[in-house]
PDB file of N, CA and C in Angstrom:
ATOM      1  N   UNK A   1      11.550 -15.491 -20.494  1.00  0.00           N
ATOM      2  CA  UNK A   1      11.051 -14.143 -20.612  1.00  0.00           C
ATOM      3  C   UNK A   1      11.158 -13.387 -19.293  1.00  0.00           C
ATOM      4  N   UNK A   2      10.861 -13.839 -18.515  1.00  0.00           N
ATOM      5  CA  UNK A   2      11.168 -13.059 -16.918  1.00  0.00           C
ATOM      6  C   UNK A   2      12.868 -13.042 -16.766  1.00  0.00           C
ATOM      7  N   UNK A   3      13.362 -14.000 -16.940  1.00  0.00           N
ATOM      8  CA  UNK A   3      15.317 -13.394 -16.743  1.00  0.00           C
ATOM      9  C   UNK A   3      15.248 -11.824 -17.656  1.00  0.00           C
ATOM     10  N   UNK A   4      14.635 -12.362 -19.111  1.00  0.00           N
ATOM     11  CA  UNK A   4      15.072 -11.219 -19.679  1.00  0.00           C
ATOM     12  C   UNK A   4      14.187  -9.615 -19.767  1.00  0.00           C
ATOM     13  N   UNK A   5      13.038  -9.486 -18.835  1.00  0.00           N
ATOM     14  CA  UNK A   5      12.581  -8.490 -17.990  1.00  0.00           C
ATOM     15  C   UNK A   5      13.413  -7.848 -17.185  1.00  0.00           C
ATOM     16  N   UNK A   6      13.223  -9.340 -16.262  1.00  0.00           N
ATOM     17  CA  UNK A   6      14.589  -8.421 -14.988  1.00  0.00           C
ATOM     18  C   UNK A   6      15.862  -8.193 -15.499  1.00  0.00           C
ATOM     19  N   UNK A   7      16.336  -8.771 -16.332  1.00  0.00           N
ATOM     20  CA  UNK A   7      17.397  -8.429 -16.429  1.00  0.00           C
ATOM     21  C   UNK A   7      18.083  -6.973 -17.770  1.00  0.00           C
ATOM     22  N   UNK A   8      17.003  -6.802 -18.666  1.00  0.00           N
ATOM     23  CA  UNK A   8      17.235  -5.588 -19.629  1.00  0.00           C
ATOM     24  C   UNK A   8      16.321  -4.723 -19.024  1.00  0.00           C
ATOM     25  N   UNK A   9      15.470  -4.471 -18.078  1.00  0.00           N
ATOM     26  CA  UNK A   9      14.636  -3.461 -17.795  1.00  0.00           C
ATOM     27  C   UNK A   9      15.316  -2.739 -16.846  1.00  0.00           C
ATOM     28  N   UNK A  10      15.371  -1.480 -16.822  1.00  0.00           N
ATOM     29  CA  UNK A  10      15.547  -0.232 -15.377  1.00  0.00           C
ATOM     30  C   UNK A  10      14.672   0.065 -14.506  1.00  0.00           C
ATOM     31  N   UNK A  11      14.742   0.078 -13.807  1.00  0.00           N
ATOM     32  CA  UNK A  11      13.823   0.041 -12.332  1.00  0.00           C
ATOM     33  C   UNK A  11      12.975   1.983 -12.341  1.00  0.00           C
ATOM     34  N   UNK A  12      12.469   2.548 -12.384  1.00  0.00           N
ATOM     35  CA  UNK A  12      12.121   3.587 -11.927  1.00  0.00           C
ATOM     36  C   UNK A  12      11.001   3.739 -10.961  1.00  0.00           C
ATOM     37  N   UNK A  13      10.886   4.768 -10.067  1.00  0.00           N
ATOM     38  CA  UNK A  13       9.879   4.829  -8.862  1.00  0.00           C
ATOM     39  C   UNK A  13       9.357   5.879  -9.204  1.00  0.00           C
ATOM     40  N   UNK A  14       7.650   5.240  -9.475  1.00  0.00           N
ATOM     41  CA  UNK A  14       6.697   6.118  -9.817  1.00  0.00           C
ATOM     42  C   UNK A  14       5.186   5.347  -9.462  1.00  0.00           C
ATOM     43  N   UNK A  15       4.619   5.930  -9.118  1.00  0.00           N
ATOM     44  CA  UNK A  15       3.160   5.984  -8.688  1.00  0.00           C
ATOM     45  C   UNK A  15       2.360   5.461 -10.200  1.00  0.00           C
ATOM     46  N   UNK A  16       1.557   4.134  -9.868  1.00  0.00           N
ATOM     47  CA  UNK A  16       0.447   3.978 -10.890  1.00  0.00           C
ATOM     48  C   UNK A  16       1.359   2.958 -11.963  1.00  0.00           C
ATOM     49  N   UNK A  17       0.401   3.647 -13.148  1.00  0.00           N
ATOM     50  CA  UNK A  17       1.301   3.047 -14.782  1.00  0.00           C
ATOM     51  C   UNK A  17       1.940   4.631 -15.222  1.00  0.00           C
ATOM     52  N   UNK A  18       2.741   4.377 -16.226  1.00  0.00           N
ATOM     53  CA  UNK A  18       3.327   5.473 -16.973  1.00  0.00           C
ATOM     54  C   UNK A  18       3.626   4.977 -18.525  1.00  0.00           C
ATOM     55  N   UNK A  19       3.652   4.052 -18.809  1.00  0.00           N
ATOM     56  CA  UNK A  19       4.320   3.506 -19.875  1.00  0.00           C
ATOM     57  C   UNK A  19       3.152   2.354 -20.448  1.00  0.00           C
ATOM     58  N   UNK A  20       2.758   0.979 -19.847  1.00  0.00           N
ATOM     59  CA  UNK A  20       2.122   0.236 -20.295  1.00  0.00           C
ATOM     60  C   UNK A  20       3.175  -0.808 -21.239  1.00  0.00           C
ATOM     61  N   UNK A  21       2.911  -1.984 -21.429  1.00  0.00           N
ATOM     62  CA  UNK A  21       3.799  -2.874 -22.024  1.00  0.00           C
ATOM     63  C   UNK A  21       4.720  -2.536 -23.232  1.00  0.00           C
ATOM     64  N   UNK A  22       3.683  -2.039 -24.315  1.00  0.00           N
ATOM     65  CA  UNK A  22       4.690  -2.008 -25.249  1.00  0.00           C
ATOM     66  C   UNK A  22       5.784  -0.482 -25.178  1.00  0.00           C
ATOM     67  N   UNK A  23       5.054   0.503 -24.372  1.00  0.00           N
ATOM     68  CA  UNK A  23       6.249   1.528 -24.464  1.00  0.00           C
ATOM     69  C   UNK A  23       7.310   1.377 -22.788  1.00  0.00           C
ATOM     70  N   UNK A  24       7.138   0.910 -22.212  1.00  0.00           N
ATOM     71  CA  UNK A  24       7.931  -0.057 -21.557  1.00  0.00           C
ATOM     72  C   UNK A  24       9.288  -0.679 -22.011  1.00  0.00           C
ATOM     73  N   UNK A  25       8.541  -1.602 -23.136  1.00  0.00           N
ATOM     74  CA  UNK A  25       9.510  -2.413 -23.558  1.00  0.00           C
ATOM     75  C   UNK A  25      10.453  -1.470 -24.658  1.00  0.00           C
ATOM     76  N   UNK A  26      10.091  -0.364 -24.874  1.00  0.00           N
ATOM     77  CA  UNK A  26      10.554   0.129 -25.623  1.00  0.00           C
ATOM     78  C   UNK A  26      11.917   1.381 -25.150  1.00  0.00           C
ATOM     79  N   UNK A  27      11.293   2.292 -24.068  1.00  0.00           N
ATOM     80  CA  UNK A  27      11.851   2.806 -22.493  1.00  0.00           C
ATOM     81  C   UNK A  27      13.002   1.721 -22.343  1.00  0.00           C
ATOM     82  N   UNK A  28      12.668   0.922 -21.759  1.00  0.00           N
ATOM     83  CA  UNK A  28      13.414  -0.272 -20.826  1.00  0.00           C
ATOM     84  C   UNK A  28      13.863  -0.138 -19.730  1.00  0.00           C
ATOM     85  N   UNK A  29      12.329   0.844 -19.155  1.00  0.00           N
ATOM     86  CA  UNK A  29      12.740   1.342 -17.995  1.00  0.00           C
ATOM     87  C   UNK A  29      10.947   0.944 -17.473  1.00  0.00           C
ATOM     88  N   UNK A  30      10.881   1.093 -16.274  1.00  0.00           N
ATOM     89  CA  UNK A  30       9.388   0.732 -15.366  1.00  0.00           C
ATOM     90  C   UNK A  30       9.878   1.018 -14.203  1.00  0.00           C
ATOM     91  N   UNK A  31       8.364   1.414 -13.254  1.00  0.00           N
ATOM     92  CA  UNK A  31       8.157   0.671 -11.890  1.00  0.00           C
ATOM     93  C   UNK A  31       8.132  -0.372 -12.172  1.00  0.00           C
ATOM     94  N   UNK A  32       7.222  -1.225 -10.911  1.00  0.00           N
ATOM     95  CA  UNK A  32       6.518  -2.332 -10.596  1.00  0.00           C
ATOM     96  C   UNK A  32       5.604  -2.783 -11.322  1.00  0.00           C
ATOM     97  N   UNK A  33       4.752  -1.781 -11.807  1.00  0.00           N
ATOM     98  CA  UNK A  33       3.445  -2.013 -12.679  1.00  0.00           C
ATOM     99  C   UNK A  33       4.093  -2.115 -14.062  1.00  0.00           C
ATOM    100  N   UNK A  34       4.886  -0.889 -14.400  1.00  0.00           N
ATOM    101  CA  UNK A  34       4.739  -1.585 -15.922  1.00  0.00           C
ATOM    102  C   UNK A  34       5.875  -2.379 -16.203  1.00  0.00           C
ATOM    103  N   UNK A  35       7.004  -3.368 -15.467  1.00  0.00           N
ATOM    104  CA  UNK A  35       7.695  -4.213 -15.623  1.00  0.00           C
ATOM    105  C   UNK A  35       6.357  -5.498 -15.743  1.00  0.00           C
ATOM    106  N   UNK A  36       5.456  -5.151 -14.721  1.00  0.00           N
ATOM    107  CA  UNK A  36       3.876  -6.236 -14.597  1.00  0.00           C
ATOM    108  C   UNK A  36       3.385  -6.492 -15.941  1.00  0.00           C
ATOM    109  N   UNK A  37       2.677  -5.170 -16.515  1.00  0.00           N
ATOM    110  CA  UNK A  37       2.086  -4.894 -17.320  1.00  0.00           C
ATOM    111  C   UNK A  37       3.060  -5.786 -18.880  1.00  0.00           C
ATOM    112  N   UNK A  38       4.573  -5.523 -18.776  1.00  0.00           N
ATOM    113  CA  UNK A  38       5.178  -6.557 -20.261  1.00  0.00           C
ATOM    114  C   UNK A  38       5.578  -7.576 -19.892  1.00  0.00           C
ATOM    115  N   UNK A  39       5.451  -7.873 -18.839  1.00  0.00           N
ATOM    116  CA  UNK A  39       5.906  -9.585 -18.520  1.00  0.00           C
ATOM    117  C   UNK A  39       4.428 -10.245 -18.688  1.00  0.00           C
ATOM    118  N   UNK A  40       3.229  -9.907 -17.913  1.00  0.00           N
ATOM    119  CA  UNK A  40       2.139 -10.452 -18.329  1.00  0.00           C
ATOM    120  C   UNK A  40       1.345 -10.541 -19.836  1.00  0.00           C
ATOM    121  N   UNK A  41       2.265  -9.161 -20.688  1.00  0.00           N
ATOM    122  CA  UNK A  41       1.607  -9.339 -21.925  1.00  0.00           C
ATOM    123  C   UNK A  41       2.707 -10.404 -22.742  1.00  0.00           C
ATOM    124  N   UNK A  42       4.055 -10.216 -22.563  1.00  0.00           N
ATOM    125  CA  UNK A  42       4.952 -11.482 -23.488  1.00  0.00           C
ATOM    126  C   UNK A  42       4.018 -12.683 -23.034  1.00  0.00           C
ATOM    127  N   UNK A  43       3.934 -13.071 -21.709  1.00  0.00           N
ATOM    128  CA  UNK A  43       3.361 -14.735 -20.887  1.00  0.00           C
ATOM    129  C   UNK A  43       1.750 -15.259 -21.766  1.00  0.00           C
ATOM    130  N   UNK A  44       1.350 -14.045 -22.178  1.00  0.00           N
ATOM    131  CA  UNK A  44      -0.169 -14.273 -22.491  1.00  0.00           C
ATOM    132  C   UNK A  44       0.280 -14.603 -24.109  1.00  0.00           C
ATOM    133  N   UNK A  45       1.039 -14.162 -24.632  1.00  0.00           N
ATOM    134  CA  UNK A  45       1.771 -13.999 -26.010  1.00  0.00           C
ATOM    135  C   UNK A  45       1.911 -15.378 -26.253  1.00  0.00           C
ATOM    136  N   UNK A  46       2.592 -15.764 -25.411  1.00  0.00           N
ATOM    137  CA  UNK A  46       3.143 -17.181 -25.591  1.00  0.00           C
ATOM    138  C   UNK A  46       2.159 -17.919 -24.817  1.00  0.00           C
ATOM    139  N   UNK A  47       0.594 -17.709 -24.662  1.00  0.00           N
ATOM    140  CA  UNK A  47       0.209 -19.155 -24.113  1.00  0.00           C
ATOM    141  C   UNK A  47       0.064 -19.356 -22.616  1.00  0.00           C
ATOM    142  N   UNK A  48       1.040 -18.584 -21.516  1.00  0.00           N
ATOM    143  CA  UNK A  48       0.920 -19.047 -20.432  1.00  0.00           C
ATOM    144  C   UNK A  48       0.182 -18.237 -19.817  1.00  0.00           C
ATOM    145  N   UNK A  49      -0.676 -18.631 -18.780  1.00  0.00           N
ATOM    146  CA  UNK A  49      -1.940 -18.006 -18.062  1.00  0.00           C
ATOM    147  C   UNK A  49      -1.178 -17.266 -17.068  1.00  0.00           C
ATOM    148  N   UNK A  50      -1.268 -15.794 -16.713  1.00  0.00           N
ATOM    149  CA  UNK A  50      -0.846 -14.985 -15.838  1.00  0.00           C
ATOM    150  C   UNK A  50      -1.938 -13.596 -15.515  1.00  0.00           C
ATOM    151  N   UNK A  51      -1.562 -13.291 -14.158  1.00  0.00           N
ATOM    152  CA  UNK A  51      -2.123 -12.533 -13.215  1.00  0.00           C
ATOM    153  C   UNK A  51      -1.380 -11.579 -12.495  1.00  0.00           C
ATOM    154  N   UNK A  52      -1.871 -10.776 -12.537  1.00  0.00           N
ATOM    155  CA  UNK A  52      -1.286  -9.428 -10.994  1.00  0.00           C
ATOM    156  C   UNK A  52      -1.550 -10.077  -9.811  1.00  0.00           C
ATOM    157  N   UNK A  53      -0.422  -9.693  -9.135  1.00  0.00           N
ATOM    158  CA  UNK A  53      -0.733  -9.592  -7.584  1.00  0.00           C
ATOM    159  C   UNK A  53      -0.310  -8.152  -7.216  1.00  0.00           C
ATOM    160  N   UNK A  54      -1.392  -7.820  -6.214  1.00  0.00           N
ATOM    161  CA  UNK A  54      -1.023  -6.533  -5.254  1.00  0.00           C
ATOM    162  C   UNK A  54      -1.127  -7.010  -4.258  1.00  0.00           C
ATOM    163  N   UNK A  55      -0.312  -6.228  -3.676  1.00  0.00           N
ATOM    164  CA  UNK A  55      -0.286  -6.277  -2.195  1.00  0.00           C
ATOM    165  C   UNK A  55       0.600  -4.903  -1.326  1.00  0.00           C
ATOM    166  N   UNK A  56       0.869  -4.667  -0.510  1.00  0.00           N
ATOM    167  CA  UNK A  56       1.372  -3.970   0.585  1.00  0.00           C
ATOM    168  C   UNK A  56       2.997  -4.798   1.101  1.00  0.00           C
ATOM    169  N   UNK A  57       3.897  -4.361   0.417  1.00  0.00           N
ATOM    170  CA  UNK A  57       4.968  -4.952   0.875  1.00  0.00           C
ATOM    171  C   UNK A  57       6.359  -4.168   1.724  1.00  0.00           C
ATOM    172  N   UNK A  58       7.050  -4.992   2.357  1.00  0.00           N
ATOM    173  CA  UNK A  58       7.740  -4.431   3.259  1.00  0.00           C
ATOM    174  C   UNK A  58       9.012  -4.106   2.907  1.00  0.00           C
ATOM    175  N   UNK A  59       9.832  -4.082   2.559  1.00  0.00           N
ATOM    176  CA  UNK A  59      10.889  -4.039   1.485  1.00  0.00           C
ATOM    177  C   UNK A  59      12.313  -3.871   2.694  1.00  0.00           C
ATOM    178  N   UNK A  60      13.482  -4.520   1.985  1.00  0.00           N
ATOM    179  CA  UNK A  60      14.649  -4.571   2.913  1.00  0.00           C
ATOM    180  C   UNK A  60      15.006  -3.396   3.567  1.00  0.00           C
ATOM    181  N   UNK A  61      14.410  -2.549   2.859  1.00  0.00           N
ATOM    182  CA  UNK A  61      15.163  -0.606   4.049  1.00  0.00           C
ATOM    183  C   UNK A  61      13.900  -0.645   4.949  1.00  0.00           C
ATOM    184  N   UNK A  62      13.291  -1.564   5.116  1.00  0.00           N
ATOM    185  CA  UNK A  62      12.074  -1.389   6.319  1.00  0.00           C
ATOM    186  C   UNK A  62      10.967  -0.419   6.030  1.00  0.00           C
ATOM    187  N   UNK A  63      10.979   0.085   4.646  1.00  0.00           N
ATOM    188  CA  UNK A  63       9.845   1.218   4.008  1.00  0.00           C
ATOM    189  C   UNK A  63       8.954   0.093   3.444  1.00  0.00           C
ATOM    190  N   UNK A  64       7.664   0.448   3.696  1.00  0.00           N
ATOM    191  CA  UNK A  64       6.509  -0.252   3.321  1.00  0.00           C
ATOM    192  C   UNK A  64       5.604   0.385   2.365  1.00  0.00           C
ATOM    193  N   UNK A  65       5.226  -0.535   0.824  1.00  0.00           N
ATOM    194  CA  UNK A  65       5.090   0.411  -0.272  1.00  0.00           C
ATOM    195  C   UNK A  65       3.946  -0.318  -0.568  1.00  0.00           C
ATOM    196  N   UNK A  66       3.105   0.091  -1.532  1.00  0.00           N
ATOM    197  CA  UNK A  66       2.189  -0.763  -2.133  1.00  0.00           C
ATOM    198  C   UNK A  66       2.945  -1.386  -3.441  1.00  0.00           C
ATOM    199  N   UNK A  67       2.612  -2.258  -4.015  1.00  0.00           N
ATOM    200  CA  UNK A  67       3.482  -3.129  -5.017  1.00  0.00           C
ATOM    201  C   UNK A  67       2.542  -4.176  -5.867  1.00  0.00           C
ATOM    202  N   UNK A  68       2.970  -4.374  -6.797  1.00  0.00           N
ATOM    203  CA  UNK A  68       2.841  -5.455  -8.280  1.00  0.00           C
ATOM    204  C   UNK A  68       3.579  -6.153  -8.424  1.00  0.00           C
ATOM    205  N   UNK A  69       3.132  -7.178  -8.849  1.00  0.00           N
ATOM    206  CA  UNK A  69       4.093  -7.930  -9.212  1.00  0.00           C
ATOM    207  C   UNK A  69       3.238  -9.351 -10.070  1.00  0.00           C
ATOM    208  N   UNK A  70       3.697 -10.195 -10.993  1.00  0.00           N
ATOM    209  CA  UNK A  70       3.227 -11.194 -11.815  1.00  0.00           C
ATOM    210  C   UNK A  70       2.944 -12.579 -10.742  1.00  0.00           C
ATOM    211  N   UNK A  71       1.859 -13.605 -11.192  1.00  0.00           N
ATOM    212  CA  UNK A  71       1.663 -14.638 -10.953  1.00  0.00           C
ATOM    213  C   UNK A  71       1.464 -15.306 -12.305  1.00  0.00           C
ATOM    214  N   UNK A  72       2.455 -16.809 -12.619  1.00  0.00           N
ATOM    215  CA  UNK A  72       2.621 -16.885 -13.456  1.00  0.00           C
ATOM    216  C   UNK A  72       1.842 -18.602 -13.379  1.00  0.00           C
ATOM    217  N   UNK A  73       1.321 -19.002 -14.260  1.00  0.00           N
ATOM    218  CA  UNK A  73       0.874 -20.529 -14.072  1.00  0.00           C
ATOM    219  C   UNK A  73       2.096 -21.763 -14.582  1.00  0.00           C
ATOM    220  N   UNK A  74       2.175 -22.720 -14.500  1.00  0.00           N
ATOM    221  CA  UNK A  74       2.959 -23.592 -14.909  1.00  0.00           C
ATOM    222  C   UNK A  74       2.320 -25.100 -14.165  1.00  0.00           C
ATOM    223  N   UNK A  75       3.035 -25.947 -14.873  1.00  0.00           N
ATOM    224  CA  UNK A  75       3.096 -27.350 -13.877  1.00  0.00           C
ATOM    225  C   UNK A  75       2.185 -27.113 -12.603  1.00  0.00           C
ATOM    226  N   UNK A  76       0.797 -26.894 -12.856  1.00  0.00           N
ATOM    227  CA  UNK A  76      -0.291 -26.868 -12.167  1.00  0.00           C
ATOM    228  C   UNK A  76      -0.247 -26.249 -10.901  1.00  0.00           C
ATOM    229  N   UNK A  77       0.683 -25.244 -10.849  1.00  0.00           N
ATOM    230  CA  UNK A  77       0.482 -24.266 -10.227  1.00  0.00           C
ATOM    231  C   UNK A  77       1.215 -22.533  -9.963  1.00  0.00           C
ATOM    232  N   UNK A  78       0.814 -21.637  -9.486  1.00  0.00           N
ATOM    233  CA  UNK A  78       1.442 -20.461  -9.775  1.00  0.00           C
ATOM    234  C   UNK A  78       2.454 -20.340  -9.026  1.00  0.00           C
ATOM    235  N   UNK A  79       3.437 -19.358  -9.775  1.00  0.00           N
ATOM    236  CA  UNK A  79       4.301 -19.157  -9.572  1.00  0.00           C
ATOM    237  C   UNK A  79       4.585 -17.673  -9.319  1.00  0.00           C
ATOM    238  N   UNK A  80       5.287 -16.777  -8.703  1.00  0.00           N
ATOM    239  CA  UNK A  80       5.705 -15.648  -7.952  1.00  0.00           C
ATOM    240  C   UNK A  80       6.809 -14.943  -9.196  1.00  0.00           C
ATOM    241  N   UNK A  81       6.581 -13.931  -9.291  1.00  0.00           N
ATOM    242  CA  UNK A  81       7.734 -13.687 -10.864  1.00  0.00           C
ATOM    243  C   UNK A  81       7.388 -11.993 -10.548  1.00  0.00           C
ATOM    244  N   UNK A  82       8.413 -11.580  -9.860  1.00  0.00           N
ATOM    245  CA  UNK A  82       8.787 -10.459  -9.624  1.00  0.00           C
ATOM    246  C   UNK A  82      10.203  -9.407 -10.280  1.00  0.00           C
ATOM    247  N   UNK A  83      10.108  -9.307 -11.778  1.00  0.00           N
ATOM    248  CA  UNK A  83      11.091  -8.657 -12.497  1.00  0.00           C
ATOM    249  C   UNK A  83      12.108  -7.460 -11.940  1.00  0.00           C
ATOM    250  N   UNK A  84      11.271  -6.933 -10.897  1.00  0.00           N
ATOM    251  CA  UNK A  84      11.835  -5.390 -10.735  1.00  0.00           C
ATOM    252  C   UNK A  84      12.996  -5.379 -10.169  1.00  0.00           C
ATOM    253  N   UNK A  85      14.147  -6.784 -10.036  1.00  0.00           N
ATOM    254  CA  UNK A  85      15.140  -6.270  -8.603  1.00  0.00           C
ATOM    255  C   UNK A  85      16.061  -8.047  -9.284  1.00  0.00           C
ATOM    256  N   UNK A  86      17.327  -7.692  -9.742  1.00  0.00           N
ATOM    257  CA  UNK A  86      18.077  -8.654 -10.246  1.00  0.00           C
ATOM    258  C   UNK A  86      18.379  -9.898  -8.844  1.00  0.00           C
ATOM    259  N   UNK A  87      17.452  -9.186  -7.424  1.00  0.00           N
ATOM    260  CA  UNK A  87      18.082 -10.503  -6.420  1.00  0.00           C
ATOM    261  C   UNK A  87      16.988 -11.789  -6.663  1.00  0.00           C
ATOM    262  N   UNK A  88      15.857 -11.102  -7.705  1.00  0.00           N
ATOM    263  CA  UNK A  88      14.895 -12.372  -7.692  1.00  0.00           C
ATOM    264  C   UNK A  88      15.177 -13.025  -8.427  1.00  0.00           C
ATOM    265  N   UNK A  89      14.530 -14.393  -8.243  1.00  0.00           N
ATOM    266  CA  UNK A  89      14.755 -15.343  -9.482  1.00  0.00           C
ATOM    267  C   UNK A  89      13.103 -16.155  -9.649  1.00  0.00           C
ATOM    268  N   UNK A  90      12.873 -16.187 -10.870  1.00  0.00           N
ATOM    269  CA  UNK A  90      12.095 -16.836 -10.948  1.00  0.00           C
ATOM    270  C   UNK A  90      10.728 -17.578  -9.940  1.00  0.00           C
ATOM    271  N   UNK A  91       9.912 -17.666  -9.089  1.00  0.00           N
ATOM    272  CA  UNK A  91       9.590 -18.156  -8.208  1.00  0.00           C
ATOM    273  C   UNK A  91       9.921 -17.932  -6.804  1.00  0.00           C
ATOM    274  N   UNK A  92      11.083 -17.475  -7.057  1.00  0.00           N
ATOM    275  CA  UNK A  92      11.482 -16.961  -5.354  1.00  0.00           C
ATOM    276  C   UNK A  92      11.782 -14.896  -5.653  1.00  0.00           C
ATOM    277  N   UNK A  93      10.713 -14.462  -4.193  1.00  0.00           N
ATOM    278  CA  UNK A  93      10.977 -13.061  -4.393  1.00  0.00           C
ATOM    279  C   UNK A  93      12.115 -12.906  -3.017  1.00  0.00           C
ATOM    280  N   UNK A  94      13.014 -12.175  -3.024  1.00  0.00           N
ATOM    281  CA  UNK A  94      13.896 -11.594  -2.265  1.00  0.00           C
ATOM    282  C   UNK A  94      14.263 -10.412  -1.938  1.00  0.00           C
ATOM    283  N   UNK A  95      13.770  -9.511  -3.174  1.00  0.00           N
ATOM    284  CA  UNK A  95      13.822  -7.821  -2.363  1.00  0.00           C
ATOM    285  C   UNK A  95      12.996  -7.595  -1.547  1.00  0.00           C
ATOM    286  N   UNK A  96      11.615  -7.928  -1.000  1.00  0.00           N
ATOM    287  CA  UNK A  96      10.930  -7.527  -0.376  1.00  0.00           C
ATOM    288  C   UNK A  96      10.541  -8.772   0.480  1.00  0.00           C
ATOM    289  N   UNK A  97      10.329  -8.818   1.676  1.00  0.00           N
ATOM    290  CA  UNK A  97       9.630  -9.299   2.767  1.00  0.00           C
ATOM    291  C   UNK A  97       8.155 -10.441   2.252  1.00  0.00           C
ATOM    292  N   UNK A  98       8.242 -11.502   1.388  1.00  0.00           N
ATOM    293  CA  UNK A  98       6.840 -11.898   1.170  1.00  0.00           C
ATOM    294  C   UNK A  98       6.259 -12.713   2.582  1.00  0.00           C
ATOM    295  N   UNK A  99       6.671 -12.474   3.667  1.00  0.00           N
ATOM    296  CA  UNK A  99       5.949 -13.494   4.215  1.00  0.00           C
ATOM    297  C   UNK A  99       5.253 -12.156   5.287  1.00  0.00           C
ATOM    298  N   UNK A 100       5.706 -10.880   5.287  1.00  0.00           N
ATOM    299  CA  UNK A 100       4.740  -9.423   5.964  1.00  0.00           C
ATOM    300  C   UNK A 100       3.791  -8.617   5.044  1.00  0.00           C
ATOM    301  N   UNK A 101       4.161  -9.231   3.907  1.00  0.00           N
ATOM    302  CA  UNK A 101       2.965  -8.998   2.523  1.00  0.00           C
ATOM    303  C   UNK A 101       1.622  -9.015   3.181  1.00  0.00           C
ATOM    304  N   UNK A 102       0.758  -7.863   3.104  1.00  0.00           N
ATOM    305  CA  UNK A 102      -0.785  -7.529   2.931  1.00  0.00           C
ATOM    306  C   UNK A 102      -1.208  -7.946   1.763  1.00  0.00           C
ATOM    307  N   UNK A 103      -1.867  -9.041   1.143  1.00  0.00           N
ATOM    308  CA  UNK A 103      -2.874  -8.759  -0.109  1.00  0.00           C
ATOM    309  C   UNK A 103      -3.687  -8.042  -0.762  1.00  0.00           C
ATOM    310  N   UNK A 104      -3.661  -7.556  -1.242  1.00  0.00           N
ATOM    311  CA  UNK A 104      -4.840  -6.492  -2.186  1.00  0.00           C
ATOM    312  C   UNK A 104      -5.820  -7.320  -2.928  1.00  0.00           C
ATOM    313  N   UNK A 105      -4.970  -8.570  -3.603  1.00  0.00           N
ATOM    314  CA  UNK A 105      -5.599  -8.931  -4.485  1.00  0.00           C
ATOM    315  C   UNK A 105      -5.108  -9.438  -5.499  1.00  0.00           C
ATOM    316  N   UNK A 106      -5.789 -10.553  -6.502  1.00  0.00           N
ATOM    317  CA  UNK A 106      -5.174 -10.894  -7.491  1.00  0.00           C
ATOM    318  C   UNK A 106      -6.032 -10.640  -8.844  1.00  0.00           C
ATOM    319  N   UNK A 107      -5.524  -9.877 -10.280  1.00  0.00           N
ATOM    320  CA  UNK A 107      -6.404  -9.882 -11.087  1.00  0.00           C
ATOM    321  C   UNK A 107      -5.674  -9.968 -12.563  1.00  0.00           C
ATOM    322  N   UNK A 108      -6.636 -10.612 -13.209  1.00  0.00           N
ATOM    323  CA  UNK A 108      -6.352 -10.622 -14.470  1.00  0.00           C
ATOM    324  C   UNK A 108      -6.336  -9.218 -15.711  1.00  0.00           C
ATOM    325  N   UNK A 109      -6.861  -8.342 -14.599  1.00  0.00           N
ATOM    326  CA  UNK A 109      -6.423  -6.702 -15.790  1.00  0.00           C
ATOM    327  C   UNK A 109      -6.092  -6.078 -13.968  1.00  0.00           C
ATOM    328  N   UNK A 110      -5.733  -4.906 -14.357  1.00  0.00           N
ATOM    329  CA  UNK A 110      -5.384  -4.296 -13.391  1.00  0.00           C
ATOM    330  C   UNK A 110      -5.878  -2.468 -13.787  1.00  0.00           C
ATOM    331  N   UNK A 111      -6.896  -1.719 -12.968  1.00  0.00           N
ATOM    332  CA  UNK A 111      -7.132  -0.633 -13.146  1.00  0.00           C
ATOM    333  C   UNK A 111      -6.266   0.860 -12.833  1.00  0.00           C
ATOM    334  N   UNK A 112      -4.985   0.506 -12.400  1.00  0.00           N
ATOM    335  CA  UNK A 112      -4.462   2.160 -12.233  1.00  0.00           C
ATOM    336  C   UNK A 112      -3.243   1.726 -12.541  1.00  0.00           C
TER     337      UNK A 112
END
């Protein structure tokens, strides 16, 4: 389910939510949040325990954004599942800087 996020969804840059999972999936277009928002609702669909992460990230053009992105559970522990950018894969993020990442926080709903 995350290949096929990142990989049928369009990236758009926008502030907040706009869409929410199911009109998302329907669009096939998102930010950060609502690529978040249908990857965490398919994962919960099927059983697997998942979470938001925010944080403050640094991104390869050196612009520093606030950002979303999924924590996914498995084999007793979480995993990093960042849809928005075809260089990620699964567990490993690569568009953005995770090791200059600020935390916000991790939550199981997310308010904006």
């Amino acid at each position: 389910m995350f290949n096929w996020v990142r990989d049928n969804l369009g990236y758009s840059l926008y502030y907040n939510t706009k869409y929410g999972a199911v009109k998302t999936l329907k669009a096939k277009v998102g930010n950060c949040m609502d690529h978040s928002h249908l990857l965490i609702a398919l994962a919960r669909a099927a059983g697997i325990p998942a979470k938001y992460a925010h944080g403050d990230c640094v991104f390869k053009s050196g612009n520093t954004y606030g950002h979303v992105w999924v924590q996914l559970y498995g084999d007793d522990k979480w995993y990093s599942a960042d849809a928005t950018s075809s260089s990620n894969t699964f567990g490993v993020i690569k568009s953005w800087n995770t090791a200059t990442a600020v935390m916000d926080g991790y939550y199981s709903e997310i308010s904006f």
